[in-house]
PDB file of N, CA and C in Angstrom:
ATOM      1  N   UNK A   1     116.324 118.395  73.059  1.00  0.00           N
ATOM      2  CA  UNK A   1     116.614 118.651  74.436  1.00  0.00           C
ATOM      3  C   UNK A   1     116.735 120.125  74.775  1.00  0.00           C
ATOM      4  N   UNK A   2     116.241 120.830  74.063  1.00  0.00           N
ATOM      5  CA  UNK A   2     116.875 122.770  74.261  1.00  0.00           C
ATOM      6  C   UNK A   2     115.615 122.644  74.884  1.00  0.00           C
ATOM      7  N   UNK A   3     115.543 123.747  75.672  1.00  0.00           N
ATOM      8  CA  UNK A   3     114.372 124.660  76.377  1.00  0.00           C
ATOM      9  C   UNK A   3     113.840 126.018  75.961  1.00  0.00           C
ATOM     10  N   UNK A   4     114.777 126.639  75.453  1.00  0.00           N
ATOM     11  CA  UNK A   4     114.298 128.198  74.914  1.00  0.00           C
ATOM     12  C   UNK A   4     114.960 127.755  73.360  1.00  0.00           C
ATOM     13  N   UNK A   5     113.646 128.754  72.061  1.00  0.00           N
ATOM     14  CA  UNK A   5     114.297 128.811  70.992  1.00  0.00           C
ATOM     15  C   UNK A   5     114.417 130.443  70.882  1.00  0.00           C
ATOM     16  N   UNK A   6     115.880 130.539  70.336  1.00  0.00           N
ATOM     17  CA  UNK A   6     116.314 131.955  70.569  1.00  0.00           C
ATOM     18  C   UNK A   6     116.439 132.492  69.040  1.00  0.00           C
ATOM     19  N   UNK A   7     115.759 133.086  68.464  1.00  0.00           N
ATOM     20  CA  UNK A   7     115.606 133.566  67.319  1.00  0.00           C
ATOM     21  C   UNK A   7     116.792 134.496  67.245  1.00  0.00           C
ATOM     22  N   UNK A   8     117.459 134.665  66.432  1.00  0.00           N
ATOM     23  CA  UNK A   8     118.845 135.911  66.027  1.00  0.00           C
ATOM     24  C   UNK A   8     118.010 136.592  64.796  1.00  0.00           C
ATOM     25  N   UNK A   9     117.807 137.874  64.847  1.00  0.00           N
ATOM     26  CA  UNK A   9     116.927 138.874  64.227  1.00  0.00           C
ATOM     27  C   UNK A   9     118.427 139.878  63.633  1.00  0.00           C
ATOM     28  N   UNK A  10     119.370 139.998  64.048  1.00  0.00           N
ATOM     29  CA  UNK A  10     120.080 140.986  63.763  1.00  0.00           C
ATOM     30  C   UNK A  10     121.196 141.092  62.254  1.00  0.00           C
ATOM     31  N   UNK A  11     120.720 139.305  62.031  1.00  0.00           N
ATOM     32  CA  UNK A  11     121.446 139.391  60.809  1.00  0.00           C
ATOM     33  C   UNK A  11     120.871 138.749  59.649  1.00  0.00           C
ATOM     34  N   UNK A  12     119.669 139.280  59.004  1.00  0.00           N
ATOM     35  CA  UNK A  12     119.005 138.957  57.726  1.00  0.00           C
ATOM     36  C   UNK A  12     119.651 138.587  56.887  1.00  0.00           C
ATOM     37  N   UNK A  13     120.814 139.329  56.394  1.00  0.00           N
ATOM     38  CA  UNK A  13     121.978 138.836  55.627  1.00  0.00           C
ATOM     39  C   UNK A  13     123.265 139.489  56.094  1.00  0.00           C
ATOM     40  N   UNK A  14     124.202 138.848  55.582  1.00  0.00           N
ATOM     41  CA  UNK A  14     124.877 138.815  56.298  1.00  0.00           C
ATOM     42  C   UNK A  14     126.043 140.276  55.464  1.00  0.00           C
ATOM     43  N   UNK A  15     126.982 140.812  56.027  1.00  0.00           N
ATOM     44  CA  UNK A  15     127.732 142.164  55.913  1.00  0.00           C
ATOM     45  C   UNK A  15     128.754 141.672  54.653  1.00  0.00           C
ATOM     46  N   UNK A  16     128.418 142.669  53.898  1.00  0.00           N
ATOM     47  CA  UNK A  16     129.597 142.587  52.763  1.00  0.00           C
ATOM     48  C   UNK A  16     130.874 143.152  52.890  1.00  0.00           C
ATOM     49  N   UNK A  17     131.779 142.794  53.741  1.00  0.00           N
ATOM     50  CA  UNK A  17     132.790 143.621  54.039  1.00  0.00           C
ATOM     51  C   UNK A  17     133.828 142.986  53.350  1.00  0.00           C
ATOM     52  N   UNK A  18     134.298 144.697  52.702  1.00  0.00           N
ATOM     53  CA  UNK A  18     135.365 144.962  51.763  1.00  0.00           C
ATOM     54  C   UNK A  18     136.698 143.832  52.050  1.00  0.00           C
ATOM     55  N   UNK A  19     136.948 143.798  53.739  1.00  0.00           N
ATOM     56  CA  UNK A  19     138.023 143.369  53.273  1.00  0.00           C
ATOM     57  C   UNK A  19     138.259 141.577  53.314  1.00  0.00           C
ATOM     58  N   UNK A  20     137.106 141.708  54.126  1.00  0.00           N
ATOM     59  CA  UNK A  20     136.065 139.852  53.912  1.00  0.00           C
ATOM     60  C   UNK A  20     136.658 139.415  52.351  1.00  0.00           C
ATOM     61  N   UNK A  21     135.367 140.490  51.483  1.00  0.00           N
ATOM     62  CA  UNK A  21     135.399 140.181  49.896  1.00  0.00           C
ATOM     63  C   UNK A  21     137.040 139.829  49.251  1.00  0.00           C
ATOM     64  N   UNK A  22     137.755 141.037  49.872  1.00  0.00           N
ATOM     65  CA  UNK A  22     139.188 141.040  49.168  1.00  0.00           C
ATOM     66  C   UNK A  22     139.930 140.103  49.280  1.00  0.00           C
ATOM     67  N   UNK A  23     139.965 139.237  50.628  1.00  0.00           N
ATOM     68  CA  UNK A  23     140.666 138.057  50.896  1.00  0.00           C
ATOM     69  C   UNK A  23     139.711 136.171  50.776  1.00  0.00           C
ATOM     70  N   UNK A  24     138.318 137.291  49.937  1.00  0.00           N
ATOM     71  CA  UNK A  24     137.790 135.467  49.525  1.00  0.00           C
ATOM     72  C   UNK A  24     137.095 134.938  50.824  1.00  0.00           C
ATOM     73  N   UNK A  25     137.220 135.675  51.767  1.00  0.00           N
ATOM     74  CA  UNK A  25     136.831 134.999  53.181  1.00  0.00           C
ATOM     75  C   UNK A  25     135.078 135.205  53.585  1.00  0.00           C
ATOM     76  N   UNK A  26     135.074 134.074  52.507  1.00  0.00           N
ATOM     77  CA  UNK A  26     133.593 133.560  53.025  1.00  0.00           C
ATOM     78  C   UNK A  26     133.823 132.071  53.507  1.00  0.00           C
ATOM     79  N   UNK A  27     133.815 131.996  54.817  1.00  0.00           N
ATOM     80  CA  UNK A  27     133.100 130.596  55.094  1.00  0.00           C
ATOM     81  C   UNK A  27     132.532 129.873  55.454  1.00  0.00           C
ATOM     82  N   UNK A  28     131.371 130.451  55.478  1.00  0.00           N
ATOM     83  CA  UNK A  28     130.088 129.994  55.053  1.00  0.00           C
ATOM     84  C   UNK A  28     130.194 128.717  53.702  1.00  0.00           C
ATOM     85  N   UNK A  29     130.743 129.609  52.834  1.00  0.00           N
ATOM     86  CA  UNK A  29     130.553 129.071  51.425  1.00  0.00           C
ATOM     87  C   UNK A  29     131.334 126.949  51.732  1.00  0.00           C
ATOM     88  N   UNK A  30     132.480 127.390  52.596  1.00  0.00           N
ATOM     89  CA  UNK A  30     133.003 125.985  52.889  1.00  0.00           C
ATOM     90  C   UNK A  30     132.627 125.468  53.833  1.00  0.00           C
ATOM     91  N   UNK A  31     132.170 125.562  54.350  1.00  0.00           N
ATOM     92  CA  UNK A  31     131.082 124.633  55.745  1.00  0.00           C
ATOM     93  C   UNK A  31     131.715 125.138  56.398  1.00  0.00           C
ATOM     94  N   UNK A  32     132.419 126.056  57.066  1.00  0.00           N
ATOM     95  CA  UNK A  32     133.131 126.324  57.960  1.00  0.00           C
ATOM     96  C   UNK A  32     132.002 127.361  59.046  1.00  0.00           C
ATOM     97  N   UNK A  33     132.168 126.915  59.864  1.00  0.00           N
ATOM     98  CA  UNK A  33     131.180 127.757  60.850  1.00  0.00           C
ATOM     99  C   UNK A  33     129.437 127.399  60.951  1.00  0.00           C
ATOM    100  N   UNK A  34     129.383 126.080  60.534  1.00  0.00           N
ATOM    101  CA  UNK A  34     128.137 125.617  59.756  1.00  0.00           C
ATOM    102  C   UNK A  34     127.465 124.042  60.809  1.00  0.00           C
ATOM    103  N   UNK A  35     128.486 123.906  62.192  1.00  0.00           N
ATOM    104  CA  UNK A  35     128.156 122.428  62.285  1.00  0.00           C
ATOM    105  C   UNK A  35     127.334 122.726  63.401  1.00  0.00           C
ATOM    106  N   UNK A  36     126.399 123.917  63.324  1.00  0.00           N
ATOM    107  CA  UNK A  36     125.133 123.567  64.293  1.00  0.00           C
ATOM    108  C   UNK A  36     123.762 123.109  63.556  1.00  0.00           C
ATOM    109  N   UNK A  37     124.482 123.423  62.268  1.00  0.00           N
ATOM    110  CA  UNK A  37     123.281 123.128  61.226  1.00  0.00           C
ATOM    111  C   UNK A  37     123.832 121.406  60.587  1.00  0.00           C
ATOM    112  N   UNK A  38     124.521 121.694  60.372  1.00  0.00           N
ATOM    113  CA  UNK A  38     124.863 120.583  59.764  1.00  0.00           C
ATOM    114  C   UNK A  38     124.735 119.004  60.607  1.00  0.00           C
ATOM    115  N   UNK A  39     124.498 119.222  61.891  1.00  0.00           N
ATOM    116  CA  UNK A  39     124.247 118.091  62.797  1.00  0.00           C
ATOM    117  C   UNK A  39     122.758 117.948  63.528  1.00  0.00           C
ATOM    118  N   UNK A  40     121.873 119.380  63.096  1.00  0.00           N
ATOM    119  CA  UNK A  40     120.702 119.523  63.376  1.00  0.00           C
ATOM    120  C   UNK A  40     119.944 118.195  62.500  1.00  0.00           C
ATOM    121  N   UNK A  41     119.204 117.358  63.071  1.00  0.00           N
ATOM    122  CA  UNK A  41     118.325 116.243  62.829  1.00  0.00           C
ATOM    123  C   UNK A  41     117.126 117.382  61.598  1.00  0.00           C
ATOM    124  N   UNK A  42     116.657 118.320  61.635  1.00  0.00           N
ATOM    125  CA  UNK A  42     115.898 118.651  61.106  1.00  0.00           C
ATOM    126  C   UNK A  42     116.582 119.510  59.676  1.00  0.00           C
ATOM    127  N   UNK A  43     117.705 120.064  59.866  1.00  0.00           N
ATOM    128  CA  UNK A  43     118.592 120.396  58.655  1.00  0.00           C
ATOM    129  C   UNK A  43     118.788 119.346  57.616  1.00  0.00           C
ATOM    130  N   UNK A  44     119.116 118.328  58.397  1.00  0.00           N
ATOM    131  CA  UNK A  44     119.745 117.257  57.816  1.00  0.00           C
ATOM    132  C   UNK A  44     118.332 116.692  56.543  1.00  0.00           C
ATOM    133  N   UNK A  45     116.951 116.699  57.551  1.00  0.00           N
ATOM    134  CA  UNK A  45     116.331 115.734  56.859  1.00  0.00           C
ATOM    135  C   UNK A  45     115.371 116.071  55.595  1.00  0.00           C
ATOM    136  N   UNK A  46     116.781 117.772  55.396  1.00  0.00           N
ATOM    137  CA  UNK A  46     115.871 118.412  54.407  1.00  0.00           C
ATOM    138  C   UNK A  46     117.178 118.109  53.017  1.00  0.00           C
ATOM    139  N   UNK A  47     118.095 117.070  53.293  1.00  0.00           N
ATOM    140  CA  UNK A  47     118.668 116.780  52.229  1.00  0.00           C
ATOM    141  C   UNK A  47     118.895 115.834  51.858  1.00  0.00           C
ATOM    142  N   UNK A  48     119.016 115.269  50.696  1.00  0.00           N
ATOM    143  CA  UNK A  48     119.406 113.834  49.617  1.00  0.00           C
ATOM    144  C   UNK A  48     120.251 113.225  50.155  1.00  0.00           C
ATOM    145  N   UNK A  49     121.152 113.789  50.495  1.00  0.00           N
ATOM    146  CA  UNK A  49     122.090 112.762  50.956  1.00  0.00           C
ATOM    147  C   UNK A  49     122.860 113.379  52.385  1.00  0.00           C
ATOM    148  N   UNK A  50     123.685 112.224  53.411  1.00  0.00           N
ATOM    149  CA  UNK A  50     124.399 113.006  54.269  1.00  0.00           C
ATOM    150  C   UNK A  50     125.611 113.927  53.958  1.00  0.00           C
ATOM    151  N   UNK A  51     125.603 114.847  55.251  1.00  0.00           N
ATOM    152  CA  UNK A  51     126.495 116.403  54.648  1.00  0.00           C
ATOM    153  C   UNK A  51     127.661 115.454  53.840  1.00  0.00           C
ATOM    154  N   UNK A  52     128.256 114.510  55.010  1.00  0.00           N
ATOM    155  CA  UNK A  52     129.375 113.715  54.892  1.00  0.00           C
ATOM    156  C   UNK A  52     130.055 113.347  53.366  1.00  0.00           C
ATOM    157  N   UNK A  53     128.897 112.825  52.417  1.00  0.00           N
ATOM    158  CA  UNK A  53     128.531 112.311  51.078  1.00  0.00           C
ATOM    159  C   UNK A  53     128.499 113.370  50.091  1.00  0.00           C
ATOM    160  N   UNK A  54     127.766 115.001  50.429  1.00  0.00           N
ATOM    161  CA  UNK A  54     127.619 115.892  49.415  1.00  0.00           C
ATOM    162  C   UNK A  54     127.331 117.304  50.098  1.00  0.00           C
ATOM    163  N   UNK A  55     128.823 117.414  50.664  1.00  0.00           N
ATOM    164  CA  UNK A  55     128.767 118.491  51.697  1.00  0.00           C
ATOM    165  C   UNK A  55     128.084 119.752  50.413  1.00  0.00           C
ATOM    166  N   UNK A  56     128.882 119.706  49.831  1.00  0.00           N
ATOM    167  CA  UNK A  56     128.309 120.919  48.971  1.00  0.00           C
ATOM    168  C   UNK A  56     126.618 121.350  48.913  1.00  0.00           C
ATOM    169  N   UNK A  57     126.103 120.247  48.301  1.00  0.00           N
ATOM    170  CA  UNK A  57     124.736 120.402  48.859  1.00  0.00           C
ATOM    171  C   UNK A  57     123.828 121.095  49.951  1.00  0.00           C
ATOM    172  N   UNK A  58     124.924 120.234  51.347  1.00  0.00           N
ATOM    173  CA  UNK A  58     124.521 120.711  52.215  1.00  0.00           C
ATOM    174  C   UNK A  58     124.725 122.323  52.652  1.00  0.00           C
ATOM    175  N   UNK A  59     125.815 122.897  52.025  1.00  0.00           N
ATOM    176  CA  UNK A  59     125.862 124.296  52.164  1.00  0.00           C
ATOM    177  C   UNK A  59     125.408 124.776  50.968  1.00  0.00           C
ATOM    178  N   UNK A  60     124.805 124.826  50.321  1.00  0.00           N
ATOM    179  CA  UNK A  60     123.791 125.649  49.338  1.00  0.00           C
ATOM    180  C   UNK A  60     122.411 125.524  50.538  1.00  0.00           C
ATOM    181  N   UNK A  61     122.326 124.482  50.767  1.00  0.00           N
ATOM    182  CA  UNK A  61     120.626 124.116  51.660  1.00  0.00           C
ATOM    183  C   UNK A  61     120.803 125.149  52.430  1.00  0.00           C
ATOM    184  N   UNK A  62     122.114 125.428  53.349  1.00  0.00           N
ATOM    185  CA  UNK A  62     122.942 126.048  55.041  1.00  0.00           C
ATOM    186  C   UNK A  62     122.286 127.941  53.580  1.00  0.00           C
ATOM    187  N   UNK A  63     122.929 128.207  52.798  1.00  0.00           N
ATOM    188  CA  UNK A  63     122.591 129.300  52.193  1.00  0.00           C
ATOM    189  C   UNK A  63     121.463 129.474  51.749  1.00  0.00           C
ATOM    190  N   UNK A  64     120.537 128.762  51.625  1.00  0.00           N
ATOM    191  CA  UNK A  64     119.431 129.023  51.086  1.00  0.00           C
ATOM    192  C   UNK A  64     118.411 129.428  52.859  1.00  0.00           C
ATOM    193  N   UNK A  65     119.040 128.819  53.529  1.00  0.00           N
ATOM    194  CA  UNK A  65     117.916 128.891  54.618  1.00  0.00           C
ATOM    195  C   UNK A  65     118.260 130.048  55.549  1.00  0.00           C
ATOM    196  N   UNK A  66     120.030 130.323  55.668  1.00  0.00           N
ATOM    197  CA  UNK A  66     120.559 131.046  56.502  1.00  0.00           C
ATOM    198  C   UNK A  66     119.726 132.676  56.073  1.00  0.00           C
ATOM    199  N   UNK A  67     120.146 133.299  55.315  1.00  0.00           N
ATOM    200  CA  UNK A  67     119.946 134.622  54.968  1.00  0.00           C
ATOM    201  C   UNK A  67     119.033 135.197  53.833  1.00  0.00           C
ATOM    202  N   UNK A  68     117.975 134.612  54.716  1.00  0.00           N
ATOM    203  CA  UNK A  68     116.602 134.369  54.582  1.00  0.00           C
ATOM    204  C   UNK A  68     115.929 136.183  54.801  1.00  0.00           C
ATOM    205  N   UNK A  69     115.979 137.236  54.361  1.00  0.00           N
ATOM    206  CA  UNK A  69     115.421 138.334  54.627  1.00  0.00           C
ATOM    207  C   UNK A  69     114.333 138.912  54.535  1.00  0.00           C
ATOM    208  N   UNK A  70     113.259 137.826  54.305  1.00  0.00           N
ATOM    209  CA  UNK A  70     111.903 137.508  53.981  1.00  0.00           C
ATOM    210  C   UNK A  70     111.275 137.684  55.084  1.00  0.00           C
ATOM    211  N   UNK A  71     111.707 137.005  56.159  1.00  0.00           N
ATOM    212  CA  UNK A  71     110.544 136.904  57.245  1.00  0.00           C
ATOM    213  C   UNK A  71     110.204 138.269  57.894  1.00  0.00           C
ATOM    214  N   UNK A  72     109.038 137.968  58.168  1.00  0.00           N
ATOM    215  CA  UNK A  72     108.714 139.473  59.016  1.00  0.00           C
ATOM    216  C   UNK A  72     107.841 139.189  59.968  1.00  0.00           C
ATOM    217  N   UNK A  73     107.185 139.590  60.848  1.00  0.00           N
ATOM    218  CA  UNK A  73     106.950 139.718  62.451  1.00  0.00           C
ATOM    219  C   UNK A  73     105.855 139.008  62.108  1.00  0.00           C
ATOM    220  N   UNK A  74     104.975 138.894  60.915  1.00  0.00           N
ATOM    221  CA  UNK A  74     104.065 137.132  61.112  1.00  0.00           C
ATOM    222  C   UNK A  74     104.296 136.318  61.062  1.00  0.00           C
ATOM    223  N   UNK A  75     105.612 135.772  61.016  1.00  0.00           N
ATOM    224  CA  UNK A  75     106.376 134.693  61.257  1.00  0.00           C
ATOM    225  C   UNK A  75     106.624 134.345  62.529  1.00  0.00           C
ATOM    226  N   UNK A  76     106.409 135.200  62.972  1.00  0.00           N
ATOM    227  CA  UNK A  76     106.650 134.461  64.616  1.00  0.00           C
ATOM    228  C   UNK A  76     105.266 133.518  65.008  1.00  0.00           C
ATOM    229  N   UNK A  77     103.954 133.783  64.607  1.00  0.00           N
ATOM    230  CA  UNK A  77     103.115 132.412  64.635  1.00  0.00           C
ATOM    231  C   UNK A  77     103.322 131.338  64.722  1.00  0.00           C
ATOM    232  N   UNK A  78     104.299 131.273  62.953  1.00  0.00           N
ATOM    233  CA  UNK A  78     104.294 129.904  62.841  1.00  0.00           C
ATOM    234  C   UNK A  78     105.458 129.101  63.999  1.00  0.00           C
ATOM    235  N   UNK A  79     106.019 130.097  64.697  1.00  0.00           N
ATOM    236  CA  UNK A  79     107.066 129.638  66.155  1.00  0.00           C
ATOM    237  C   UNK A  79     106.200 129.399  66.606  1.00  0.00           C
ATOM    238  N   UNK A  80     105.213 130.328  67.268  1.00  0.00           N
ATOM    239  CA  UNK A  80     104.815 130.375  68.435  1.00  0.00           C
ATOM    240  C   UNK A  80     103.739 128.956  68.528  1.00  0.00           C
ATOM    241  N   UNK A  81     103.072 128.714  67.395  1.00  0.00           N
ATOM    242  CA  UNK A  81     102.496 127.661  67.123  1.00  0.00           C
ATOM    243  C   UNK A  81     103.302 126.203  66.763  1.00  0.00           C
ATOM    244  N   UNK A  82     104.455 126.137  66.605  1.00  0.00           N
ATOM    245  CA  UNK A  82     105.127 125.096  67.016  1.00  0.00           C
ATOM    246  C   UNK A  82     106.100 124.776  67.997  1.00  0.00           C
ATOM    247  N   UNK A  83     106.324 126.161  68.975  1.00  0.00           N
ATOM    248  CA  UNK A  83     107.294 125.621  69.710  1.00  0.00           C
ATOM    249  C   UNK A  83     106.625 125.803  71.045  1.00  0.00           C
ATOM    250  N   UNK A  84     106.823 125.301  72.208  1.00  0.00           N
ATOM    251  CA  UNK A  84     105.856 124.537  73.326  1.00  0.00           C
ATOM    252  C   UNK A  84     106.968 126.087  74.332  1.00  0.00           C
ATOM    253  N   UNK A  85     108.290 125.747  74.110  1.00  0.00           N
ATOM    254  CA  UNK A  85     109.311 126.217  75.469  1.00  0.00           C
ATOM    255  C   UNK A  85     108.732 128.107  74.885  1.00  0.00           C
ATOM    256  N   UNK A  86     110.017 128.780  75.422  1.00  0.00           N
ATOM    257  CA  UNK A  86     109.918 130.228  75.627  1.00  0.00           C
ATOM    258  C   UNK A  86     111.027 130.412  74.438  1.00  0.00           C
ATOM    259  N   UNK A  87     110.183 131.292  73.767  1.00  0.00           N
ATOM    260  CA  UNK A  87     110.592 132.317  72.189  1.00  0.00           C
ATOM    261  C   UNK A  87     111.279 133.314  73.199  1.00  0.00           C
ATOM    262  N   UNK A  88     112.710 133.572  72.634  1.00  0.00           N
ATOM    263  CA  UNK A  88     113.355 134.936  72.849  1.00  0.00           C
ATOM    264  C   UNK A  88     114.108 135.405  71.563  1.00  0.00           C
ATOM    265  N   UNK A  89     113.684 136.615  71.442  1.00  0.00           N
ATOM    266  CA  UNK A  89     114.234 137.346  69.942  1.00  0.00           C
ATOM    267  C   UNK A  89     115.509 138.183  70.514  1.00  0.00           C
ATOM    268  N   UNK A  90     116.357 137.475  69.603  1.00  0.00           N
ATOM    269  CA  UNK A  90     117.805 138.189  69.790  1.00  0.00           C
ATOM    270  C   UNK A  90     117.996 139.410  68.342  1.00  0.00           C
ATOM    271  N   UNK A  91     118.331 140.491  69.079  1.00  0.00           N
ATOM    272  CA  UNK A  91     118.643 141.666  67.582  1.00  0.00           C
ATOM    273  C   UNK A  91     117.657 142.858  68.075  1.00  0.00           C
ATOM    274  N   UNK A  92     116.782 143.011  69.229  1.00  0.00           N
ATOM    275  CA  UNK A  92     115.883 144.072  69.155  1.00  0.00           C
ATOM    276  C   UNK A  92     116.717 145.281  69.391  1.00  0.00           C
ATOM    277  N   UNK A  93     116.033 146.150  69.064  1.00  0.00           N
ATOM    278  CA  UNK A  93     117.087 147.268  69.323  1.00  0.00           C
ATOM    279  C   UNK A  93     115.818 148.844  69.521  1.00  0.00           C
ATOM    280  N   UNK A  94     114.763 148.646  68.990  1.00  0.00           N
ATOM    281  CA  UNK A  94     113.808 149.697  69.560  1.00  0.00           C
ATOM    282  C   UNK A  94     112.409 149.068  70.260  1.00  0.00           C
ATOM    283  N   UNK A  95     112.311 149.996  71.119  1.00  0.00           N
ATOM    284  CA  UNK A  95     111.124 149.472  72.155  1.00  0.00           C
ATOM    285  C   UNK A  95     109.741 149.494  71.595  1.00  0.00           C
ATOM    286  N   UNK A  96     109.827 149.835  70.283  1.00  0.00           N
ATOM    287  CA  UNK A  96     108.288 149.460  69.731  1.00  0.00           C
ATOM    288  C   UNK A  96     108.700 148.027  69.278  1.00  0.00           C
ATOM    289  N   UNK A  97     109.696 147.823  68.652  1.00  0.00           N
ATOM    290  CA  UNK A  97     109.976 146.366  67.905  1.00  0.00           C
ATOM    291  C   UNK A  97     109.956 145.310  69.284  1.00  0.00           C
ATOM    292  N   UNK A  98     110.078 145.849  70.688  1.00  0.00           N
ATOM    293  CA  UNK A  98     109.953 144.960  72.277  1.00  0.00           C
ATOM    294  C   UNK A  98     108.710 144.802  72.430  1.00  0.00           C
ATOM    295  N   UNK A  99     107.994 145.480  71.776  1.00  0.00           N
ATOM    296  CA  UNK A  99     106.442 145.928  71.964  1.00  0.00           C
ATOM    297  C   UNK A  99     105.578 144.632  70.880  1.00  0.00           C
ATOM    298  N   UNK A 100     105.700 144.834  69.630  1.00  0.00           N
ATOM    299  CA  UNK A 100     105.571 143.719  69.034  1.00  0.00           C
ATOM    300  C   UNK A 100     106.060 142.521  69.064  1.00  0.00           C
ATOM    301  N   UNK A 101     107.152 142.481  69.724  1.00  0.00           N
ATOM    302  CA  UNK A 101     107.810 141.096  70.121  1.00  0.00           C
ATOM    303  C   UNK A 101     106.637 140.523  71.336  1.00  0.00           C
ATOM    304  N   UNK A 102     106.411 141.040  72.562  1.00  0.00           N
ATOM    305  CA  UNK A 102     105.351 140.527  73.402  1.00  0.00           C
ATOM    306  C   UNK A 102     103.902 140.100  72.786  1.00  0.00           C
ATOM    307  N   UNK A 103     103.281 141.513  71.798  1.00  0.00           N
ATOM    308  CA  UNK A 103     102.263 141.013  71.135  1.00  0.00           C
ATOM    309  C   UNK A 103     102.209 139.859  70.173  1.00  0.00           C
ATOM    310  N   UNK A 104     103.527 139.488  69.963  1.00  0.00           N
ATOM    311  CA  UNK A 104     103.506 138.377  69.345  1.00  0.00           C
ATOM    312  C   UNK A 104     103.701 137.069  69.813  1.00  0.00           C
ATOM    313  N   UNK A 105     103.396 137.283  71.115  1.00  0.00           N
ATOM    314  CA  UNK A 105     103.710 136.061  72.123  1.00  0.00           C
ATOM    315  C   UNK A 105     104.894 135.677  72.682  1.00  0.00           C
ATOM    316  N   UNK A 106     105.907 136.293  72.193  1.00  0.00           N
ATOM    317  CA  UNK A 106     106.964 136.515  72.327  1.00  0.00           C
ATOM    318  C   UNK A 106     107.980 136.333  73.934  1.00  0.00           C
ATOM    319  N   UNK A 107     108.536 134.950  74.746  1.00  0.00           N
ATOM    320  CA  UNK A 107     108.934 135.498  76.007  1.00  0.00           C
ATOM    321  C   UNK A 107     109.977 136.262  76.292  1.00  0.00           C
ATOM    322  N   UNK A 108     110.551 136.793  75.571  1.00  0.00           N
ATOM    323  CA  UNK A 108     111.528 137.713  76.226  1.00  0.00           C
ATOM    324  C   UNK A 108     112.338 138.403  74.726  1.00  0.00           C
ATOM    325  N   UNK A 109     113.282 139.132  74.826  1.00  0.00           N
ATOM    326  CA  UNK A 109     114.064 139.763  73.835  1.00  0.00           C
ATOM    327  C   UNK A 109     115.352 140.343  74.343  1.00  0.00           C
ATOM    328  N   UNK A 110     116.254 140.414  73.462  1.00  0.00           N
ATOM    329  CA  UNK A 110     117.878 140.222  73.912  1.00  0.00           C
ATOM    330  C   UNK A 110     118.200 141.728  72.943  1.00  0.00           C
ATOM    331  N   UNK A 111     118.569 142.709  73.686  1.00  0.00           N
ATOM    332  CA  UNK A 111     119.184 144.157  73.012  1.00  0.00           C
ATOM    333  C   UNK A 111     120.189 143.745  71.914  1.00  0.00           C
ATOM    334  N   UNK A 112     120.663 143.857  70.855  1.00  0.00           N
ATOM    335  CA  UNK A 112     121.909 143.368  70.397  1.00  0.00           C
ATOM    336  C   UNK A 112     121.693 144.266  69.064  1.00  0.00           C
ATOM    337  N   UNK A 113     122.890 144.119  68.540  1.00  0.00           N
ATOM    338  CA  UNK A 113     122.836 144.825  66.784  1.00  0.00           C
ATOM    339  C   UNK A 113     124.337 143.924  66.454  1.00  0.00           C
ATOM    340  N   UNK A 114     124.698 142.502  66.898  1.00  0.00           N
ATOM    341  CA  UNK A 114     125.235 141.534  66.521  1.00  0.00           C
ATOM    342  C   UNK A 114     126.642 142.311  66.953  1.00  0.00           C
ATOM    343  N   UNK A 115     126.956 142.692  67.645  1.00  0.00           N
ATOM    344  CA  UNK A 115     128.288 143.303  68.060  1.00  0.00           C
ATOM    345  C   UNK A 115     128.777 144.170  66.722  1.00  0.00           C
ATOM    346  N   UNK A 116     127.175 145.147  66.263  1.00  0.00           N
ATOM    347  CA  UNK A 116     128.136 145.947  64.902  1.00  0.00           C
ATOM    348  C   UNK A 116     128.543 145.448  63.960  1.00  0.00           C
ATOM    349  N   UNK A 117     129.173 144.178  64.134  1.00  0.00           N
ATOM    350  CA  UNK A 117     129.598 143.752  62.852  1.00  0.00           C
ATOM    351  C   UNK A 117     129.100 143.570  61.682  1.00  0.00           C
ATOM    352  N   UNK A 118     127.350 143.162  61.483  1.00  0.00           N
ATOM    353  CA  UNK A 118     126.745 142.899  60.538  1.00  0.00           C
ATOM    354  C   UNK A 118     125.678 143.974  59.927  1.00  0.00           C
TER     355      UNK A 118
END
């Protein structure tokens, strides 16, 4: 039922911060912050069993797919060739990277650098 898919570009992986590390506070690692994926029909039907049954699973899958730093600007094809609505790239931050975002079919792009944090 969505209309626009909004790509987030600004966080390939995600920030190692010191004081994150010091207090253990990843949670990610516990499903915590995880249930847009975890209820996505297409997340789901990339695992053995439901999250419900072998959550763990399901967040190794949530880590393996999340911080993904691989992709690069020919990847937007394989969007643009499966998704019908309007591509907007969230994370641009220079006007040549606005520039290749259009040449890439791209409808729109969102200024951001993730509020700094990452």
């Amino acid at each position: 039922g969505y209309s626009v898919l909004v790509v987030t570009l600004d966080t390939p992986l995600l920030a190692w911060r010191p004081r994150d590390l010091d207090q253990a506070y990843l949670p990610f690692v516990h499903g915590v912050g995880t249930a847009n994926y975890f209820t996505d029909p297409a997340f789901r039907a990339g695992l053995a069993k439901p999250v419900h049954e072998d959550p763990n699973a399901a967040v190794l899958h949530f880590l393996g797919l999340f911080g993904d730093a691989g992709h690069t600007w020919p990847d937007l094809a394989f969007l643009r060739a499966h998704w019908d609505g309007p591509i907007v790239l969230k994370g641009v931050l220079h006007p040549d990277d606005a520039r290749l975002a259009a040449d890439a079919g791209m409808d729109g792009v969102v200024v951001s650098n993730h509020g700094g944090r990452q």
